[in-house]
N, C-alpha and C. Protein backbone atom coordinates (compact mmCIF):
# COMPACT_ATOMS: atom_id res chain seq x y z
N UNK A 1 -0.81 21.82 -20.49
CA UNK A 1 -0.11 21.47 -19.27
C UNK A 1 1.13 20.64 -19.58
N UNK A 2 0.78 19.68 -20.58
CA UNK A 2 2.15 18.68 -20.69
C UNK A 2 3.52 19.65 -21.34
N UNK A 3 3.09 20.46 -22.56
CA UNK A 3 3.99 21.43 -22.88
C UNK A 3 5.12 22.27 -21.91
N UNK A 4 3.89 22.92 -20.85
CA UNK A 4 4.55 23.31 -19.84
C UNK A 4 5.62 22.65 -19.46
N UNK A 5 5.13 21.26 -19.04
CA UNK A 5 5.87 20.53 -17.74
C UNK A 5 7.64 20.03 -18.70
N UNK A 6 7.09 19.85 -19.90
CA UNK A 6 8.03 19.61 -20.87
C UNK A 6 9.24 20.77 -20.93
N UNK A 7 8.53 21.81 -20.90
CA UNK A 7 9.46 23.24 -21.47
C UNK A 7 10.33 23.27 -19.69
N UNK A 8 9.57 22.98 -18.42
CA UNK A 8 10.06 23.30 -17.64
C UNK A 8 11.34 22.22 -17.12
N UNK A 9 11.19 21.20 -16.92
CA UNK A 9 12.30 20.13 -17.48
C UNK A 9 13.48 20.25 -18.58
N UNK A 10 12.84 20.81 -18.87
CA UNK A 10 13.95 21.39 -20.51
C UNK A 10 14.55 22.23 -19.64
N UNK A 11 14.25 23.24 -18.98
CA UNK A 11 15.12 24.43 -18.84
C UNK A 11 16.00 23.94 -17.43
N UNK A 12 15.04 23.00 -16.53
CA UNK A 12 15.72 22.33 -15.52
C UNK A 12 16.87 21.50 -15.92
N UNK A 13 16.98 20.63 -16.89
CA UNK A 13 17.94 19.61 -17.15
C UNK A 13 19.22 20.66 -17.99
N UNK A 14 18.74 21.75 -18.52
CA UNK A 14 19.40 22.89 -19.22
C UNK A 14 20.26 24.01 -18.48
N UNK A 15 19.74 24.18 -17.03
CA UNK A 15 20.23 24.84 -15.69
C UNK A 15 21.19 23.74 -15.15
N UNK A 16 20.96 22.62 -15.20
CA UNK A 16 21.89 21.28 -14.08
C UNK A 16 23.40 21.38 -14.91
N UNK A 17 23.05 21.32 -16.70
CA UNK A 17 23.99 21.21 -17.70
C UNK A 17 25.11 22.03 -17.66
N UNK A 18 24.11 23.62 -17.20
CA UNK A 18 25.22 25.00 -17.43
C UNK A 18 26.07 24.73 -15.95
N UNK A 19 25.53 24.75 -15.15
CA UNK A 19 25.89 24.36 -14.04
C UNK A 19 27.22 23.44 -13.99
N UNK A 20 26.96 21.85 -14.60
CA UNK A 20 27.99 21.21 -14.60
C UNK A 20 28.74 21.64 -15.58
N UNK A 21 28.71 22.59 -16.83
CA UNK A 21 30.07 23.18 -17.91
C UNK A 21 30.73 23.97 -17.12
N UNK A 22 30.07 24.82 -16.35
CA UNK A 22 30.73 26.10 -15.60
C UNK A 22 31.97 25.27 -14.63
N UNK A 23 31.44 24.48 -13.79
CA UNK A 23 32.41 24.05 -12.88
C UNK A 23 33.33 23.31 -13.43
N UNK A 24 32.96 22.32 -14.56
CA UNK A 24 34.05 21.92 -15.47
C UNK A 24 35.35 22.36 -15.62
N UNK A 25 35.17 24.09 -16.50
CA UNK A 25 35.70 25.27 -17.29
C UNK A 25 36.64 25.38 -15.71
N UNK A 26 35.98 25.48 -14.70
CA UNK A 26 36.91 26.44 -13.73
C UNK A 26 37.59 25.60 -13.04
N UNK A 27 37.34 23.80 -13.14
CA UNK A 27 38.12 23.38 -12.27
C UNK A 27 39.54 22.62 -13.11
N UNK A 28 39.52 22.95 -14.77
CA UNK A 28 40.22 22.70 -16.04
C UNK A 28 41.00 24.38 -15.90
N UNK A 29 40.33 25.29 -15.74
CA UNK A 29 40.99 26.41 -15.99
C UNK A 29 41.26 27.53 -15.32
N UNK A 30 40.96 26.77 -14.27
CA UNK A 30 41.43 27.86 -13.09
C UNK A 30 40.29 28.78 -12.12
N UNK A 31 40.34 29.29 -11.19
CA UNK A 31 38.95 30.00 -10.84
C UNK A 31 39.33 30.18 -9.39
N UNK A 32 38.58 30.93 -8.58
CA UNK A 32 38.46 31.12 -6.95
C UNK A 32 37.50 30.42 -6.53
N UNK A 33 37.46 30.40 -5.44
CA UNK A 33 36.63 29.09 -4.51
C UNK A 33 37.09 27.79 -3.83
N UNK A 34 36.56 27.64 -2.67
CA UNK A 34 36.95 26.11 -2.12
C UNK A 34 36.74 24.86 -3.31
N UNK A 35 38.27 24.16 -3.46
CA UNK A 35 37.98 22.62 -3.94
C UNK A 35 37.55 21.49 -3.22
N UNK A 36 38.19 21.95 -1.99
CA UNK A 36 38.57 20.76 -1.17
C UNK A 36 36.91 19.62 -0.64
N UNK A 37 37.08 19.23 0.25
CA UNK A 37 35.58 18.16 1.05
C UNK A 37 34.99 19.45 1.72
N UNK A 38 33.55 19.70 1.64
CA UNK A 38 32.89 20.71 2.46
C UNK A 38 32.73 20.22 3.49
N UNK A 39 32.07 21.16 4.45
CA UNK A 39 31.77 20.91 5.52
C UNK A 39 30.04 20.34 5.46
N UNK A 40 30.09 19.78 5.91
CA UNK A 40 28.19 19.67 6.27
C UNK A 40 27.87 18.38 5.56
N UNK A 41 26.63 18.39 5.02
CA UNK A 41 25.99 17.15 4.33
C UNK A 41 26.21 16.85 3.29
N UNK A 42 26.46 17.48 2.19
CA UNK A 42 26.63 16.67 0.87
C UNK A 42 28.45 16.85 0.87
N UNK A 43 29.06 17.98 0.78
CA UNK A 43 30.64 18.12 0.37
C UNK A 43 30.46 18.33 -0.89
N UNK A 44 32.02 18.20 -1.59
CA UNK A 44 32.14 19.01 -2.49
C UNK A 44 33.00 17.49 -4.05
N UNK A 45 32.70 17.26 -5.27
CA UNK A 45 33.83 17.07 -5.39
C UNK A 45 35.39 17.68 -5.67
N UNK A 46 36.38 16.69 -6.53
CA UNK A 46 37.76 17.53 -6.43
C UNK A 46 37.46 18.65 -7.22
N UNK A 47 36.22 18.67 -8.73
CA UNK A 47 36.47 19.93 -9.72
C UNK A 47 35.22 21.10 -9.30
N UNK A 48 34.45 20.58 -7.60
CA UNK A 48 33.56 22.12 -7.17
C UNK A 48 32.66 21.05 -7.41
N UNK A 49 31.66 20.46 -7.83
CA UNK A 49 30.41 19.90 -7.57
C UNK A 49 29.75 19.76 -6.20
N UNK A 50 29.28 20.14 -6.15
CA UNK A 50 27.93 20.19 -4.88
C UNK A 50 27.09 18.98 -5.24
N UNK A 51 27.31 18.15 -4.22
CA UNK A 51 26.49 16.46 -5.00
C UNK A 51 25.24 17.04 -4.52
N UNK A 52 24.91 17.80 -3.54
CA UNK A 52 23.33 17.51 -3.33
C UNK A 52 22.64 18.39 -3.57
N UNK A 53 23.36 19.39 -4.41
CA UNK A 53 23.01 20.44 -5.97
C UNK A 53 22.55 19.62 -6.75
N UNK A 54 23.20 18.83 -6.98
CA UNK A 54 23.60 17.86 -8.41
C UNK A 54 21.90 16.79 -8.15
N UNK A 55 22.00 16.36 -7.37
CA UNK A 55 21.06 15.41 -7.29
C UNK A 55 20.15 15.66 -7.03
N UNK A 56 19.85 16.66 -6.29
CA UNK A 56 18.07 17.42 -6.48
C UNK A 56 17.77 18.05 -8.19
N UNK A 57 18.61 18.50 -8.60
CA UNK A 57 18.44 18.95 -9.71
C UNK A 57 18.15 17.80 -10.57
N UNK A 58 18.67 16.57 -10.45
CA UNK A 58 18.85 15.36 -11.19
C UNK A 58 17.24 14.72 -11.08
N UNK A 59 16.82 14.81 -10.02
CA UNK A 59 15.50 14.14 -9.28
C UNK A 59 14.60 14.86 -9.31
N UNK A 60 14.38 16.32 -9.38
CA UNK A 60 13.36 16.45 -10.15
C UNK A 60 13.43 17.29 -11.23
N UNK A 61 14.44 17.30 -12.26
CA UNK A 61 14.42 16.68 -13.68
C UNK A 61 13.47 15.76 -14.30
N UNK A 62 13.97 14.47 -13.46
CA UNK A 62 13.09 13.43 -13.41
C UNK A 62 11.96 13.48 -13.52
N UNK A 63 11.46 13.72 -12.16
CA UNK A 63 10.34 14.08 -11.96
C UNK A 63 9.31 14.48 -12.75
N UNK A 64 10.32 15.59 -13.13
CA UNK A 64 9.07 16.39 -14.58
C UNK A 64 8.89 15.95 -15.71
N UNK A 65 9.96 15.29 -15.95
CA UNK A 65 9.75 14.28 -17.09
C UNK A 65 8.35 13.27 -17.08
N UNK A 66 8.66 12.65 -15.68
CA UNK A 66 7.37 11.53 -15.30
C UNK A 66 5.97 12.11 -15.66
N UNK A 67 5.77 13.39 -14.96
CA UNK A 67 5.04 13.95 -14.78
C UNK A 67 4.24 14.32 -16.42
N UNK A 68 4.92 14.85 -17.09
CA UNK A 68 4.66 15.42 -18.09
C UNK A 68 4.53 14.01 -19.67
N UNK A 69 4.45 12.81 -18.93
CA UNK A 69 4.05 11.73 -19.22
C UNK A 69 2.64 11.46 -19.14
N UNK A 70 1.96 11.69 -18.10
CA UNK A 70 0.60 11.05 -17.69
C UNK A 70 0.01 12.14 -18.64
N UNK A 71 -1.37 11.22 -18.86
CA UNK A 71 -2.13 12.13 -19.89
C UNK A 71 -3.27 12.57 -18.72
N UNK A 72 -3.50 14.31 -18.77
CA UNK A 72 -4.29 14.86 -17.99
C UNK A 72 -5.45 15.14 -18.16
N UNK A 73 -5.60 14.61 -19.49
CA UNK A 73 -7.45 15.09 -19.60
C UNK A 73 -8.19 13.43 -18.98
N UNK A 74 -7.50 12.84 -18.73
CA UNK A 74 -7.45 11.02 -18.44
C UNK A 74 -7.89 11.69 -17.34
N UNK A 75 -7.59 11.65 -15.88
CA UNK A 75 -6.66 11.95 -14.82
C UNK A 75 -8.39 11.94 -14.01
N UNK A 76 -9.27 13.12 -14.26
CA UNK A 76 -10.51 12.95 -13.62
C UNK A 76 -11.36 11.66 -13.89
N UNK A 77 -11.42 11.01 -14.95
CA UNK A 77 -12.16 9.66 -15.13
C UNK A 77 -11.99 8.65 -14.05
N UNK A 78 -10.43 8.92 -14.33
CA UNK A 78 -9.57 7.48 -13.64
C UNK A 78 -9.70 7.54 -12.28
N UNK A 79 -9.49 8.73 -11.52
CA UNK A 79 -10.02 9.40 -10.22
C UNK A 79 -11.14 8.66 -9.87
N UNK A 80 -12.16 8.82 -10.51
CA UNK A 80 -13.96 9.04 -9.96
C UNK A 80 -13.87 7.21 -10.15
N UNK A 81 -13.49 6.52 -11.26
CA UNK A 81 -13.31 5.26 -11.26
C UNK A 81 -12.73 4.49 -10.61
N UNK A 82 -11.48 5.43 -9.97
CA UNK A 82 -11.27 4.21 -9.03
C UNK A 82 -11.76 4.90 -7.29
N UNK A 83 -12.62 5.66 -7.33
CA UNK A 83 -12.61 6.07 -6.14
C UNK A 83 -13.99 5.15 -5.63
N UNK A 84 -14.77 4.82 -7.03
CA UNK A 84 -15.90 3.61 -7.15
C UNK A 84 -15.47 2.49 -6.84
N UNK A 85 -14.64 2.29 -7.85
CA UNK A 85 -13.66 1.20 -7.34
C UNK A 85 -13.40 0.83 -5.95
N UNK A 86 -12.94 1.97 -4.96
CA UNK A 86 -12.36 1.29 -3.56
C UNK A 86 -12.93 2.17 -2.69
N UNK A 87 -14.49 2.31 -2.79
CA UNK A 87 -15.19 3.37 -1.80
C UNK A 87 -14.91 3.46 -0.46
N UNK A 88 -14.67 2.01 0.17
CA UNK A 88 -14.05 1.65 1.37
C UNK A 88 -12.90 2.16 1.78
N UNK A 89 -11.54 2.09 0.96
CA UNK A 89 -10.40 2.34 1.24
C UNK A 89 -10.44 3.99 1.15
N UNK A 90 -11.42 4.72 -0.01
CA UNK A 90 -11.61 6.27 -0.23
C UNK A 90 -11.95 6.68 1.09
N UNK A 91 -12.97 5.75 2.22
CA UNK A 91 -13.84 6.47 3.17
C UNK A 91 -12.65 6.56 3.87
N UNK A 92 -11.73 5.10 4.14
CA UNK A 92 -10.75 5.35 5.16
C UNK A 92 -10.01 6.85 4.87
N UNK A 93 -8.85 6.44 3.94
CA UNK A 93 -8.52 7.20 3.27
C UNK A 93 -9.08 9.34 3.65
N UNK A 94 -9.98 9.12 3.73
CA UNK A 94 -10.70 10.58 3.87
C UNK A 94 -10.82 10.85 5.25
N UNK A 95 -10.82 9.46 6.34
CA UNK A 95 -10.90 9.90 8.19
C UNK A 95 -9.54 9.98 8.50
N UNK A 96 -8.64 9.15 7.41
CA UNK A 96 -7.38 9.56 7.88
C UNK A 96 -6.70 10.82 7.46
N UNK A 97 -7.46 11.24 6.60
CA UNK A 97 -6.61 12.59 6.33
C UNK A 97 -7.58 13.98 7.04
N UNK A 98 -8.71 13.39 7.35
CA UNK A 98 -9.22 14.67 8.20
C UNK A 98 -8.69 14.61 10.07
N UNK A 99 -7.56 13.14 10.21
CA UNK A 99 -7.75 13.07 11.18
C UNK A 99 -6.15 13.34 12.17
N UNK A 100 -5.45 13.45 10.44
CA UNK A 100 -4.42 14.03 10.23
C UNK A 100 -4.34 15.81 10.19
N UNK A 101 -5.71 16.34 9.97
CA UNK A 101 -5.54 17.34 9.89
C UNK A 101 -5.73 17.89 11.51
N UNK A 102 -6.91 17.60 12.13
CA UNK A 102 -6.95 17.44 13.62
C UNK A 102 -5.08 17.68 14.15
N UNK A 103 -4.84 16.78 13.79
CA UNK A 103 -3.47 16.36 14.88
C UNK A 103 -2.54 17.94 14.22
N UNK A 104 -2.35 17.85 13.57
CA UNK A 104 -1.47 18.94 13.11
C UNK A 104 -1.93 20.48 13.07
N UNK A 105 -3.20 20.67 13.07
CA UNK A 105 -3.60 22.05 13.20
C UNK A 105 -4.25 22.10 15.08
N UNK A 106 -4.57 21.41 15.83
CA UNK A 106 -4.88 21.51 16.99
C UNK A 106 -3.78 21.45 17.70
């Protein structure tokens, strides 16, 4: 699993990269397309960047990085231990999410 999450981050932070050379190349060497401020929520910068391209790609990059940190054969111990741990907060925890499910599927 960690391999995975590793290889997939790799190719994510490797997609954000090509991404930012390409727009580089075309806003150094010429190209078609709007430069200018977009319209809507993120805009554009002056050389074509899409910031909120840029920053989802950036965040979960991240992400997978984090992710592909935690050790997963751990992951069920630590679970069942701390669910001993805070049986109280687990019970809540379990009426609020069945009670969450109520509200949203009824």
């Amino acid at each position: 699993m960690r391999q995975t999450l590793q290889f997939l981050g790799l190719m994510a932070c490797g997609i954000l990269l090509a991404g930012v050379l390409m727009l580089v190349v075309q806003a150094f060497f010429g190209g078609s397309g709007p430069r200018g401020a977009g319209t809507g929520f993120g805009g554009r910068s002056a050389i074509g960047i899409d910031y909120v391209s840029f920053g989802v790609g950036l965040v979960i990059g991240l992400m997978l990085a984090e992710i592909a940190r935690l050790s997963w054969a751990d992951m069920p111990r630590r679970l069942i231990a701390w669910i001993i741990a805070n049986r109280r907060n687990a019970k809540y925890c379990g009426y609020a999410c069945i009670s969450l499910i109520v509200l949203i599927y009824v």
